[in-house]
C-alpha atoms as a PDB file:
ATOM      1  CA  UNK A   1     140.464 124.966   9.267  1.00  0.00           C
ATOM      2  CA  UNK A   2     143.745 125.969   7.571  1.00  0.00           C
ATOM      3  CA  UNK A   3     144.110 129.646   8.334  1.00  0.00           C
ATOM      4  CA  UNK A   4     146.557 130.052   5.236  1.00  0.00           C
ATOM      5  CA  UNK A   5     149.227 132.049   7.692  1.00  0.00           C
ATOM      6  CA  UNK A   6     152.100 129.733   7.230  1.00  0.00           C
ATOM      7  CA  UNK A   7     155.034 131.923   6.054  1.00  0.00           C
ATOM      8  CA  UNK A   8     153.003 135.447   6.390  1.00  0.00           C
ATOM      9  CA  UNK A   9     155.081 138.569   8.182  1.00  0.00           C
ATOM     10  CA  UNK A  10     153.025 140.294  10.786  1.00  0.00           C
ATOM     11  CA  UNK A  11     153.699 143.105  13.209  1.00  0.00           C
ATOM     12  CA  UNK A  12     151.992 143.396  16.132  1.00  0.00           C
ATOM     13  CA  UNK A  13     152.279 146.468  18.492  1.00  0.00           C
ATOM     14  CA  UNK A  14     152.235 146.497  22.178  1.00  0.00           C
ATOM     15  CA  UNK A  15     152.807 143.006  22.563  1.00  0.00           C
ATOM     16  CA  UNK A  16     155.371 141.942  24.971  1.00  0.00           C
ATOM     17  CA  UNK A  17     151.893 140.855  27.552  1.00  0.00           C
ATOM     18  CA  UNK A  18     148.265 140.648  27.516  1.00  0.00           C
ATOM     19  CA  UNK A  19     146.017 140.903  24.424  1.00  0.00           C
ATOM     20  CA  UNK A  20     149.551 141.660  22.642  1.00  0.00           C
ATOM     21  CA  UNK A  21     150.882 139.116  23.311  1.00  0.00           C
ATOM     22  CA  UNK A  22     148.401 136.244  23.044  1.00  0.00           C
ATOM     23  CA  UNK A  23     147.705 137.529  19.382  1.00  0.00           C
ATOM     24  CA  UNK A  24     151.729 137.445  18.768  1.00  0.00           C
ATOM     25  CA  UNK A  25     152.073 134.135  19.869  1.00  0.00           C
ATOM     26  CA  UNK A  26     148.491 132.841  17.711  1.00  0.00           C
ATOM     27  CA  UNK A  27     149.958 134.007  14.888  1.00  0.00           C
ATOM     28  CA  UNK A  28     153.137 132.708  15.397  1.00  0.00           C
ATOM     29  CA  UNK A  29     151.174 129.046  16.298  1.00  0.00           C
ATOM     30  CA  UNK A  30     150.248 129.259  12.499  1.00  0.00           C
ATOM     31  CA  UNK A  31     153.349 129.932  10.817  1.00  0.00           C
ATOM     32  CA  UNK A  32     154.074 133.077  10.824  1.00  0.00           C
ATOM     33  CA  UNK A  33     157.204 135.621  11.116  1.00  0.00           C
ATOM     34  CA  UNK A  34     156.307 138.523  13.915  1.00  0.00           C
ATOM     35  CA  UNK A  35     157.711 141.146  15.024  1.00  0.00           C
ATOM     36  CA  UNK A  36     156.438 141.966  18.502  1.00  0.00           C
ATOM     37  CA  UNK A  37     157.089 145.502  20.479  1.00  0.00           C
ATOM     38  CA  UNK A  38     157.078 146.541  23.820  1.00  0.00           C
ATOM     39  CA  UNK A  39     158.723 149.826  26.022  1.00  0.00           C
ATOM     40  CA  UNK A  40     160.333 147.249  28.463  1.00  0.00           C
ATOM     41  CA  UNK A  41     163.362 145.307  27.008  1.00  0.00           C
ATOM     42  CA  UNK A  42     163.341 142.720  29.405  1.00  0.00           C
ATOM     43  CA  UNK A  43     160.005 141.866  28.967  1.00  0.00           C
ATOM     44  CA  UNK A  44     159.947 142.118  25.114  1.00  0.00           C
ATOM     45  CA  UNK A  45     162.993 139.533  25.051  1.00  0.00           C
ATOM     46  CA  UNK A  46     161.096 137.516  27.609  1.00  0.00           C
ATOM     47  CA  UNK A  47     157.974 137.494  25.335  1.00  0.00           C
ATOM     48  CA  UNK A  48     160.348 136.745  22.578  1.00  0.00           C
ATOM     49  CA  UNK A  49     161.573 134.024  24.458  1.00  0.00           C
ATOM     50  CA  UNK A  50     158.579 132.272  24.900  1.00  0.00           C
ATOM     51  CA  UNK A  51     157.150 132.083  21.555  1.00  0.00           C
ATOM     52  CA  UNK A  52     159.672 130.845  19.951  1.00  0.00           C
ATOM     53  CA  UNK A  53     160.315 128.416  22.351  1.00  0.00           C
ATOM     54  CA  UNK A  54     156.450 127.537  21.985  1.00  0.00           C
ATOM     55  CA  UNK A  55     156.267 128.010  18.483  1.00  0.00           C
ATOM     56  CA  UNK A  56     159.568 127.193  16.574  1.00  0.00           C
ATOM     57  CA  UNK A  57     159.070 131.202  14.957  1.00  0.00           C
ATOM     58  CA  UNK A  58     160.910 133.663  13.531  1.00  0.00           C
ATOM     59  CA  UNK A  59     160.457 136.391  16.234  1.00  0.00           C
ATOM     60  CA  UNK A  60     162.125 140.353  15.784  1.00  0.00           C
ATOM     61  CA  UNK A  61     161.902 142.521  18.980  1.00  0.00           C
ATOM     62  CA  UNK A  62     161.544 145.846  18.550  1.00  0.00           C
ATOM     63  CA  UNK A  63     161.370 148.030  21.886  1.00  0.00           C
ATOM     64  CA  UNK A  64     159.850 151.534  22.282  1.00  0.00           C
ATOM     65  CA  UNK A  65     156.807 153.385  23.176  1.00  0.00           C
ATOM     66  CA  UNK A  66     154.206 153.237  19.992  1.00  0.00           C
ATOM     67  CA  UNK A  67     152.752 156.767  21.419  1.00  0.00           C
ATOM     68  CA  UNK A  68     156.107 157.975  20.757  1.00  0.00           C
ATOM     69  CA  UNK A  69     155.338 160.214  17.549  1.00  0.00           C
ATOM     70  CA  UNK A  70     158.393 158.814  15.071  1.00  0.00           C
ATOM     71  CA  UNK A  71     158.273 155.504  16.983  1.00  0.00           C
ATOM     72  CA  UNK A  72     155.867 153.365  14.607  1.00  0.00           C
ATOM     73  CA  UNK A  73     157.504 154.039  11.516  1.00  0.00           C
ATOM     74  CA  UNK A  74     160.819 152.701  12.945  1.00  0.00           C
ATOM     75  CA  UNK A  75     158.985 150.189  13.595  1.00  0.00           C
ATOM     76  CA  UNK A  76     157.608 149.491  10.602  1.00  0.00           C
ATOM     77  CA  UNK A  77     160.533 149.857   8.696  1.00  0.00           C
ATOM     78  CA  UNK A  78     162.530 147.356  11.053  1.00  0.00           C
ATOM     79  CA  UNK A  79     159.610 144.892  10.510  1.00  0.00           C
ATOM     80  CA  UNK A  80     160.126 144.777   6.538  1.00  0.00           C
ATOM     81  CA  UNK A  81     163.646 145.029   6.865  1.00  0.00           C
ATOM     82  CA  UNK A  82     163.802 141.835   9.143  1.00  0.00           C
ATOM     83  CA  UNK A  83     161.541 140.419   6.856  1.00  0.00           C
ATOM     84  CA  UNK A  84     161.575 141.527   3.562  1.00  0.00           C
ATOM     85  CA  UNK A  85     157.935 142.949   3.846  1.00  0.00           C
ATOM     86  CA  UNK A  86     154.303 143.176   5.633  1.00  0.00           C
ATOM     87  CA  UNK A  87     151.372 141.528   5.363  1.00  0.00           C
ATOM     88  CA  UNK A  88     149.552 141.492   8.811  1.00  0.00           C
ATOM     89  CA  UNK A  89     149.016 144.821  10.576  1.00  0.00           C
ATOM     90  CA  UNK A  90     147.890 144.425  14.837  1.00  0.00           C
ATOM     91  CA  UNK A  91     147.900 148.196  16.017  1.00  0.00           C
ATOM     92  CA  UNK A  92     147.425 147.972  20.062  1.00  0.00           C
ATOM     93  CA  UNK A  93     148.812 150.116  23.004  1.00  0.00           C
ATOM     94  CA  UNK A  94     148.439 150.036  26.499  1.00  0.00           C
ATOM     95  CA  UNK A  95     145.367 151.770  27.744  1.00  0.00           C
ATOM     96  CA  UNK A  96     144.695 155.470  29.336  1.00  0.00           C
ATOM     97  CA  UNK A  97     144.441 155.960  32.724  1.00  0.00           C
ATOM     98  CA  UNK A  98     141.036 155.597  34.604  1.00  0.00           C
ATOM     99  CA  UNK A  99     139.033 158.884  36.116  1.00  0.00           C
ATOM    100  CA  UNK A 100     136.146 160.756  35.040  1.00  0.00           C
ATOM    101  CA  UNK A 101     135.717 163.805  33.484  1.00  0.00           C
ATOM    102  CA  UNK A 102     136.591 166.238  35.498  1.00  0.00           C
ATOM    103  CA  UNK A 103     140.023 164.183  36.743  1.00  0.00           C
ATOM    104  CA  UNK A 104     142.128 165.230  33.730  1.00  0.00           C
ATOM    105  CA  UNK A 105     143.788 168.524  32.026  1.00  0.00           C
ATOM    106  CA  UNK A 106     143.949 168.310  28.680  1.00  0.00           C
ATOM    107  CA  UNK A 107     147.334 167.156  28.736  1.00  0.00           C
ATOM    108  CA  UNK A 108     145.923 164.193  29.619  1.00  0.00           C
ATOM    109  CA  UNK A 109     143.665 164.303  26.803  1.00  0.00           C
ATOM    110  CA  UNK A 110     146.314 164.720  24.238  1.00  0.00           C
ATOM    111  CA  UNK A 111     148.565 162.210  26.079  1.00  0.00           C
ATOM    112  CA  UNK A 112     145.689 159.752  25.353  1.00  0.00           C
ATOM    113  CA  UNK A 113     144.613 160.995  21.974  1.00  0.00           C
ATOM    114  CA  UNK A 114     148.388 159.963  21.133  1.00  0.00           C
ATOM    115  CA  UNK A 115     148.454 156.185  22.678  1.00  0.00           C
ATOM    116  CA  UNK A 116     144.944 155.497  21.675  1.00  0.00           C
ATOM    117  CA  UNK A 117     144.580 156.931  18.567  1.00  0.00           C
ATOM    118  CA  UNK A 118     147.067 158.188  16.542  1.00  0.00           C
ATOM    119  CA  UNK A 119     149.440 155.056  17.559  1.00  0.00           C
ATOM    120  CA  UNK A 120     147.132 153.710  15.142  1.00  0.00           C
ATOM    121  CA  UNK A 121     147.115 156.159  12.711  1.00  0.00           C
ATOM    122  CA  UNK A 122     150.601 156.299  11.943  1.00  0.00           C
ATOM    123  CA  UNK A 123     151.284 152.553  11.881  1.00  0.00           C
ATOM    124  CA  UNK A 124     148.612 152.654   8.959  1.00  0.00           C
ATOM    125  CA  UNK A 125     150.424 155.473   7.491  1.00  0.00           C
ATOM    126  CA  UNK A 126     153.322 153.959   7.659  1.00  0.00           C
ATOM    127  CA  UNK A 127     152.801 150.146   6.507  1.00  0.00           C
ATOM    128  CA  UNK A 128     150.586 151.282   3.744  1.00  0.00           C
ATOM    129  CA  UNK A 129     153.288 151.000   1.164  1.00  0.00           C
ATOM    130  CA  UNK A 130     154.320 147.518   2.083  1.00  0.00           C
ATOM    131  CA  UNK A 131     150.978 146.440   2.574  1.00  0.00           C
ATOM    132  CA  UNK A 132     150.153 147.464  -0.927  1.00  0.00           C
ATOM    133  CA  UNK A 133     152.454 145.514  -2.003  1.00  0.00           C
ATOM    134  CA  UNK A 134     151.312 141.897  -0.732  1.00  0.00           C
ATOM    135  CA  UNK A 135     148.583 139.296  -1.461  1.00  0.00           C
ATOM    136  CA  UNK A 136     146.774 139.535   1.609  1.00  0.00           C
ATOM    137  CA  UNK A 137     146.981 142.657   3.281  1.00  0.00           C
ATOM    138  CA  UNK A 138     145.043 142.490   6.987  1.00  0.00           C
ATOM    139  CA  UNK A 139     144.428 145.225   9.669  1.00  0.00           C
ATOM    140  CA  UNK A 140     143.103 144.817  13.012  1.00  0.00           C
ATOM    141  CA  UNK A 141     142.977 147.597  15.204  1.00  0.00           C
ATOM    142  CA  UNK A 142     142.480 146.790  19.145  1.00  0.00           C
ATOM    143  CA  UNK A 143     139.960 148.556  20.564  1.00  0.00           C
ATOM    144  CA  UNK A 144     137.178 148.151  23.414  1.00  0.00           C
ATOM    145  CA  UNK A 145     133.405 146.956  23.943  1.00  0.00           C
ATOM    146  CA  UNK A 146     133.546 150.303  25.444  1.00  0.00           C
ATOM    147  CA  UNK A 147     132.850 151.890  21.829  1.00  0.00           C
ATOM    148  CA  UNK A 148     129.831 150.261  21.748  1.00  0.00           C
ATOM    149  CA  UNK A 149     128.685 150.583  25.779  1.00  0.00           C
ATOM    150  CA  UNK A 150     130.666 152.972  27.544  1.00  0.00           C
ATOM    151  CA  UNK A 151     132.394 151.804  30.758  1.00  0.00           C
ATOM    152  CA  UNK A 152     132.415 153.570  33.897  1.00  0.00           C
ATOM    153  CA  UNK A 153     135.461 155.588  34.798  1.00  0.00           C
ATOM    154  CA  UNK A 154     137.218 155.426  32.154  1.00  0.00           C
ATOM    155  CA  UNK A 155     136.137 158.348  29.869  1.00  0.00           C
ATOM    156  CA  UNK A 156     139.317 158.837  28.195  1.00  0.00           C
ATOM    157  CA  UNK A 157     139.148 155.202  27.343  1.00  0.00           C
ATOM    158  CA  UNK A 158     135.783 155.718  26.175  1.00  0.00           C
ATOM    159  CA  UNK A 159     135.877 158.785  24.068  1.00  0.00           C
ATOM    160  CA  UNK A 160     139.343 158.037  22.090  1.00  0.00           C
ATOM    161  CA  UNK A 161     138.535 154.400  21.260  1.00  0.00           C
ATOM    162  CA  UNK A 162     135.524 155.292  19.264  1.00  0.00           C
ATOM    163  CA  UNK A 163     137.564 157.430  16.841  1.00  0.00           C
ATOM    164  CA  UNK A 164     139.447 154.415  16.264  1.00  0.00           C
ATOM    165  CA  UNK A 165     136.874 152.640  15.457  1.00  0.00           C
ATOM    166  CA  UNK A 166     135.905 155.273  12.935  1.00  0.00           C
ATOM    167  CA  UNK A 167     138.900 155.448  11.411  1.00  0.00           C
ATOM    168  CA  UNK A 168     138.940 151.525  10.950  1.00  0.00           C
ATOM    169  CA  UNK A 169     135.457 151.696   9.251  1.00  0.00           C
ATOM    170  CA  UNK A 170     136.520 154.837   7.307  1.00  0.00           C
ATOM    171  CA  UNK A 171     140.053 152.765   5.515  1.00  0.00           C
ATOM    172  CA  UNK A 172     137.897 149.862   4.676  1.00  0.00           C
ATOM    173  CA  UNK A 173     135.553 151.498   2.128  1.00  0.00           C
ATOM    174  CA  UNK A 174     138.781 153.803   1.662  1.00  0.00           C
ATOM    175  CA  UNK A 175     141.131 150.889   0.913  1.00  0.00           C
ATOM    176  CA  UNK A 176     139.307 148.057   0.076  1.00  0.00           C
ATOM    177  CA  UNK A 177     140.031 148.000  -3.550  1.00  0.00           C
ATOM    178  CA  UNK A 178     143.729 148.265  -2.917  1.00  0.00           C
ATOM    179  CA  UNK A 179     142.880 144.665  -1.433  1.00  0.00           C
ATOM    180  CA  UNK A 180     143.736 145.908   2.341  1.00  0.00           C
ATOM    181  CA  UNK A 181     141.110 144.534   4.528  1.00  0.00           C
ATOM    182  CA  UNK A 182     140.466 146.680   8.132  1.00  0.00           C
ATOM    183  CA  UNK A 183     138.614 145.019  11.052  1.00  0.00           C
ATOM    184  CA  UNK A 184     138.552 145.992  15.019  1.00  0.00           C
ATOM    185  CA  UNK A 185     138.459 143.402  18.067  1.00  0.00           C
ATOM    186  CA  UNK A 186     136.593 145.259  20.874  1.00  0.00           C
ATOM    187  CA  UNK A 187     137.890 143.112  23.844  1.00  0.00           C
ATOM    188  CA  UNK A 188     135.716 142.740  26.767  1.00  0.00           C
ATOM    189  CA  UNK A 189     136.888 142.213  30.127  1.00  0.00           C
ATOM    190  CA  UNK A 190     140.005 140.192  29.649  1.00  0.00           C
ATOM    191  CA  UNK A 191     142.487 138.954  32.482  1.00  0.00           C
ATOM    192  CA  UNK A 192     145.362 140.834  32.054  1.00  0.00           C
ATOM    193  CA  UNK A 193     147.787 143.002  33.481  1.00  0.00           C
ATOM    194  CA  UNK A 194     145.632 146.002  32.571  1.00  0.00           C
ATOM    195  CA  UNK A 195     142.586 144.632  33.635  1.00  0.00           C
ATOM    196  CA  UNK A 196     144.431 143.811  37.127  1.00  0.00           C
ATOM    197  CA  UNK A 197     144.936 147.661  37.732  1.00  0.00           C
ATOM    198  CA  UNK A 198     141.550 148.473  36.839  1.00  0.00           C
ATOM    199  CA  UNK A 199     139.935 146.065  39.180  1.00  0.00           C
ATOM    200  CA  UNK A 200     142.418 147.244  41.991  1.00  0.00           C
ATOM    201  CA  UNK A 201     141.538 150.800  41.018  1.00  0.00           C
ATOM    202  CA  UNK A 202     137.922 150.137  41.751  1.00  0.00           C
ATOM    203  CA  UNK A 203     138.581 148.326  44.567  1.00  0.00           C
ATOM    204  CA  UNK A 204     140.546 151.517  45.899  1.00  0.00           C
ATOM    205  CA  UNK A 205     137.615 153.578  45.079  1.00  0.00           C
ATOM    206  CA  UNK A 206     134.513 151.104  46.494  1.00  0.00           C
ATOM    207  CA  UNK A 207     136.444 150.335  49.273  1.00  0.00           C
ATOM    208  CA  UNK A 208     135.824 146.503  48.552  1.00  0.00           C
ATOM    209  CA  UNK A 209     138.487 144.179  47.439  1.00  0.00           C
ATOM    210  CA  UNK A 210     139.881 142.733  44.293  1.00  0.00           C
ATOM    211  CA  UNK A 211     137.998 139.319  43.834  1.00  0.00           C
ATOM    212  CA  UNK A 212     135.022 141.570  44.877  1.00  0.00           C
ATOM    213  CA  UNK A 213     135.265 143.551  42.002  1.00  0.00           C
ATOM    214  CA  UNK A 214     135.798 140.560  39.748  1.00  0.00           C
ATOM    215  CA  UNK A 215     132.874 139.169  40.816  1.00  0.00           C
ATOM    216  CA  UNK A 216     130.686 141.844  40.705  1.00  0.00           C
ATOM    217  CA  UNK A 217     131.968 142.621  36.951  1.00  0.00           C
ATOM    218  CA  UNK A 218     131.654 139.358  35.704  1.00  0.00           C
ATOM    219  CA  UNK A 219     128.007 138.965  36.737  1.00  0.00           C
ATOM    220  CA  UNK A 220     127.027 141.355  34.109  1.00  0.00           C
ATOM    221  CA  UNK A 221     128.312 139.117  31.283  1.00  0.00           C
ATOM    222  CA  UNK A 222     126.073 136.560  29.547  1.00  0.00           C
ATOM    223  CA  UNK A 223     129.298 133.591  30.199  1.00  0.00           C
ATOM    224  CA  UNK A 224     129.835 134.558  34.146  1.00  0.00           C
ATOM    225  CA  UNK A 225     133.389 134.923  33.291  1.00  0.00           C
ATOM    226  CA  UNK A 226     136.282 136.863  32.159  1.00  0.00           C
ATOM    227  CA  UNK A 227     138.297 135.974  29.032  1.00  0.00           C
ATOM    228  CA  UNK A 228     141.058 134.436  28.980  1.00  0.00           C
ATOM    229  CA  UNK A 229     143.798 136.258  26.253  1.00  0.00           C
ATOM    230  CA  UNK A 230     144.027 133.205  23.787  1.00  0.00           C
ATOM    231  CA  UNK A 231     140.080 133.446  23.444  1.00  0.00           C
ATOM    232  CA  UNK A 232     140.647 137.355  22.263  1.00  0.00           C
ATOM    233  CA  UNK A 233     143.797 136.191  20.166  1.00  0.00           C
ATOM    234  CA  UNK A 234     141.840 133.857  18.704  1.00  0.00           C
ATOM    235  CA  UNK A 235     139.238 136.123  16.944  1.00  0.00           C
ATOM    236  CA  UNK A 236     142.139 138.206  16.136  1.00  0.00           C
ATOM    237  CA  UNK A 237     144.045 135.776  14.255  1.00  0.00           C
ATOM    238  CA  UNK A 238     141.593 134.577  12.503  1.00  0.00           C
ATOM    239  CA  UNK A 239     140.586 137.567  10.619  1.00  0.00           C
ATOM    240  CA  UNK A 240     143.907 138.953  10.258  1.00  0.00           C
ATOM    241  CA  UNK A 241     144.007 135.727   8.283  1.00  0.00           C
ATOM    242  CA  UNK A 242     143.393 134.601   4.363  1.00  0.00           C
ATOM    243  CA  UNK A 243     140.697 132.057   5.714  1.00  0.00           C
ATOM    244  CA  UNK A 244     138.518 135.412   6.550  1.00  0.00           C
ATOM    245  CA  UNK A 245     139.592 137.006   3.444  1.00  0.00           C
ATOM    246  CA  UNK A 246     135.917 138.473   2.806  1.00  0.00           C
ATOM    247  CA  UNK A 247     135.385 140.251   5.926  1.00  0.00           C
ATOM    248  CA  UNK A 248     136.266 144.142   6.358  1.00  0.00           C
ATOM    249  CA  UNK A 249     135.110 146.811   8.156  1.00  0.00           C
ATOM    250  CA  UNK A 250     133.653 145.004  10.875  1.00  0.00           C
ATOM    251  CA  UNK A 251     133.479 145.760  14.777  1.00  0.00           C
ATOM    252  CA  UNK A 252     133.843 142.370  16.518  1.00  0.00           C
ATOM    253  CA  UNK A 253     132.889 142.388  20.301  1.00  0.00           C
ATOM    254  CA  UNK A 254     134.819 139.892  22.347  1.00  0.00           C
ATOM    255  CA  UNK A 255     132.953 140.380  25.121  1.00  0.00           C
ATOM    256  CA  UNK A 256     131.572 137.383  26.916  1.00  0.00           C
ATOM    257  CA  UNK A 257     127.762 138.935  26.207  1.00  0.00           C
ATOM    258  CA  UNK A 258     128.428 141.836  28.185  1.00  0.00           C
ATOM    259  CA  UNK A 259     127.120 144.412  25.178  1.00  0.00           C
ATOM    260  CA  UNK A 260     123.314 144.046  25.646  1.00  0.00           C
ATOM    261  CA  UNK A 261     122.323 145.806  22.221  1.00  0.00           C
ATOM    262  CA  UNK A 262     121.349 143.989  18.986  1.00  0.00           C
ATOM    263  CA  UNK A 263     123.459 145.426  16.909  1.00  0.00           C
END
């Protein structure tokens, strides 16, 4: 299937590893010019590195912390200078710590409402002009199966994402006749870097090991198995693209089976 994403300028936030990063270089696989972002510089121009040396792409760095409350529309507007405009949209940031309820202040709260939420609201708020402006204006927001079945110990995780995901169902019907389409990927467990602390978290906590904790995770999911970041990417790429240019406001698990309701 032609995805239609030759020549197409994307941005993609909190990319320099992981999900990120996987998506970045999918996108760049079909064609198109990405900006990528990270808070380490010598990982971002790593990342950089790599894709293009994989992909032949036009890649723009842009470092800095997306919770950072004036950081997305720099980089936003570094995007569309670099490229002369926007058409794909990934919002994504590094997940909150793990605990339960009673672990964290509220400055923790707020600390998380920032990463996890309004990281994505003001990329939105900030690409909307540009994105108005082209013939195939995508959104994905990165999110977690944990919207749909909350995971143990991670409550701020839990709580924040969902609002996402509201707000991602809430700028479809909003936007859709400006021709913007919104989705969400709700990743299940994935092996990454951030899935790596988790799992050594637990293991901390149990008192078992690492692999233990793998194991015992991935026997709750229908394949046996964690994902592997290209199999995430994937689904992301494909409906940031034209060939899905009739799907909005939906909440795609990537999960392996591990969501064990219908809808």
């Amino acid at each position: 299937m032609d995805l239609q994403l030759s020549g197409k300028r994307a941005l993609v936030a909190g990319s320099s590893k992981g999900l990120g990063y996987a998506i970045a270089l999918g996108l760049a696989a079909e064609g198109c010019k990405v900006a990528i972002n990270g808070r380490n510089i010598q990982t971002i121009n790593e990342a950089a590195q790599k894709i293009h040396a994989q992909t032949d792409a036009e890649i723009v760095t842009i470092p800095g912390d997306v919770g950072q409350p004036d950081f997305p529309a720099l980089m936003v507007q570094k995007t569309v200078h670099a490229f002369g405009g926007l058409d794909l949209l990934v919002t994504n940031a590094g997940g909150s710590p793990p605990g339960k309820f009673e672990d964290f202040e509220e400055p923790a709260w707020q600390n998380a409402i920032d990463l996890s939420l309004l990281s994505h609201v003001r990329l939105i708020r900030a690409a909307l002009p540009y994105l108005r402006q082209s013939d195939c204006a995508s959104v994905v927001t990165m999110t977690s199966y944990s919207v749909k079945q909350p995971i143990p110990n991670l409550v701020l995780s839990n709580s924040i994402r969902a609002a996402t995901v509201g707000l991602t169902k809430s700028l479809s019907l909003e936007l859709g006749a400006d021709g913007i389409r919104f989705n969400s990927i709700l990743p299940g467990w994935t092996m990454t870097e951030r899935v790596e602390e988790l799992m050594s978290y637990r293991a901390k906590v149990n008192g078992t090991s690492f692999d233990e904790e793998i194991s015992r995770q991935v026997s709750d999911t229908a394949l046996q198995r964690m994902a592997r970041p290209e199999e995430v990417a994937n689904a992301a790429v494909f409906l940031l693209s034209p060939a899905a240019s009739y799907i909005t406001g939906v909440m795609l698990t990537v999960d392996g089976g591990i969501c064990k309701g219908i809808l």
